[in-house]
Protein backbone atom coordinates (compact mmCIF):
# COMPACT_ATOMS: atom_id res chain seq x y z
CA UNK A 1 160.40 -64.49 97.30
CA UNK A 2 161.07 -63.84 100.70
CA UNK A 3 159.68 -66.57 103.14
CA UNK A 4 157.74 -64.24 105.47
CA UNK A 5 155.69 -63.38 101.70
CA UNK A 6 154.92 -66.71 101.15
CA UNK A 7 153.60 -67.61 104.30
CA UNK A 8 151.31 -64.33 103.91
CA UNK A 9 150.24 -65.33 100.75
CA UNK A 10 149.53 -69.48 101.97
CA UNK A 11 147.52 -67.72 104.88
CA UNK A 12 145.21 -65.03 102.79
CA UNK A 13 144.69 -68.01 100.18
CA UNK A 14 143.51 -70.74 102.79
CA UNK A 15 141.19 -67.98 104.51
CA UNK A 16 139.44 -66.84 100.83
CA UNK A 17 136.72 -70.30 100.70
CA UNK A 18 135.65 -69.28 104.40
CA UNK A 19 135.12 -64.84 103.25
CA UNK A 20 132.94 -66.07 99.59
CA UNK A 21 130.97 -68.61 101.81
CA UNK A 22 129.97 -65.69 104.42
CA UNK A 23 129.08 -63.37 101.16
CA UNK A 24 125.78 -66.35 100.51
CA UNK A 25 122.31 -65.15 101.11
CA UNK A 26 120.65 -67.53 102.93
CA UNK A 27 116.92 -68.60 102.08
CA UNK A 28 113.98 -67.64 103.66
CA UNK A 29 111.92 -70.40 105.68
CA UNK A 30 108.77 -71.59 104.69
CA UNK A 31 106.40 -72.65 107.11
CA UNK A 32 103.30 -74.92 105.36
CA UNK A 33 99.49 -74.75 106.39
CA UNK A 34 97.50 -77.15 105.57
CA UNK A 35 94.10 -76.84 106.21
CA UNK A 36 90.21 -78.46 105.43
CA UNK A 37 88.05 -75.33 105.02
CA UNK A 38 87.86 -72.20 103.33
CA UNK A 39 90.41 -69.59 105.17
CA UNK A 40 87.49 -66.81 104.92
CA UNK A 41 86.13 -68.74 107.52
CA UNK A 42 85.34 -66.51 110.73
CA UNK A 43 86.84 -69.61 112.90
CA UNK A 44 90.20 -70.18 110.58
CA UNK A 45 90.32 -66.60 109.83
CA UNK A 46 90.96 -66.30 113.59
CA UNK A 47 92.79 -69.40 114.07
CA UNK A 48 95.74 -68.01 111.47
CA UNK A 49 95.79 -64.24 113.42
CA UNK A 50 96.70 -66.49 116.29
CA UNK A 51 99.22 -68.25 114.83
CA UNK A 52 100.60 -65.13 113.55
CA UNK A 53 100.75 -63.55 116.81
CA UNK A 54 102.86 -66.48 118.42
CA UNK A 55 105.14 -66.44 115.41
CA UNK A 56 105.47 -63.23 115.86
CA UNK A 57 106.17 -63.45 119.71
CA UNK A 58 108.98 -65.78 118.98
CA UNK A 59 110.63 -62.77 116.49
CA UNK A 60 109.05 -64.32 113.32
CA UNK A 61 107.19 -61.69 111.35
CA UNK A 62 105.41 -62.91 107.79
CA UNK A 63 107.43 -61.93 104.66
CA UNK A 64 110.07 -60.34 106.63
CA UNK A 65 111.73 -63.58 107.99
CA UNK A 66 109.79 -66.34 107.56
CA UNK A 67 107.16 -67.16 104.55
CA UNK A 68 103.51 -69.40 105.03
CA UNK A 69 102.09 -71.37 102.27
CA UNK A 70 99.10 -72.06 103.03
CA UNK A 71 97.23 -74.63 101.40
């Protein structure tokens, strides 16, 4: 084996941990809401579309790229 192979072939095989690790999906975040009433509630009802919208402002969209529990 020629040495200009083998240093090739030390390269490509120190390099293949760092291309499978890229491949992973990473999970989605989960944001938790914890709250006291019932969320049908005009007030909390409007309270969550607010906190929506500034999620949203800050490139957070429900189910697309973030996920709420609410509780």
């Amino acid at each position: 084996m020629r040495r200009r192979d083998l240093i090739a072939i030390s390269v490509i095989g120190s390099l293949w941990p760092f291309a499978a690790h890229a491949q992973q999906h990473k999970p989605m975040p989960v944001i938790g809401v914890l709250g006291a009433g019932s969320p049908e509630r005009k007030g909390i009802v409007l309270n969550l579309a607010a906190f929506r919208e500034g999620l949203a402002e800050t490139g957070y969209v429900e189910w697309q790229n973030v996920e709420i529990e609410y509780r």
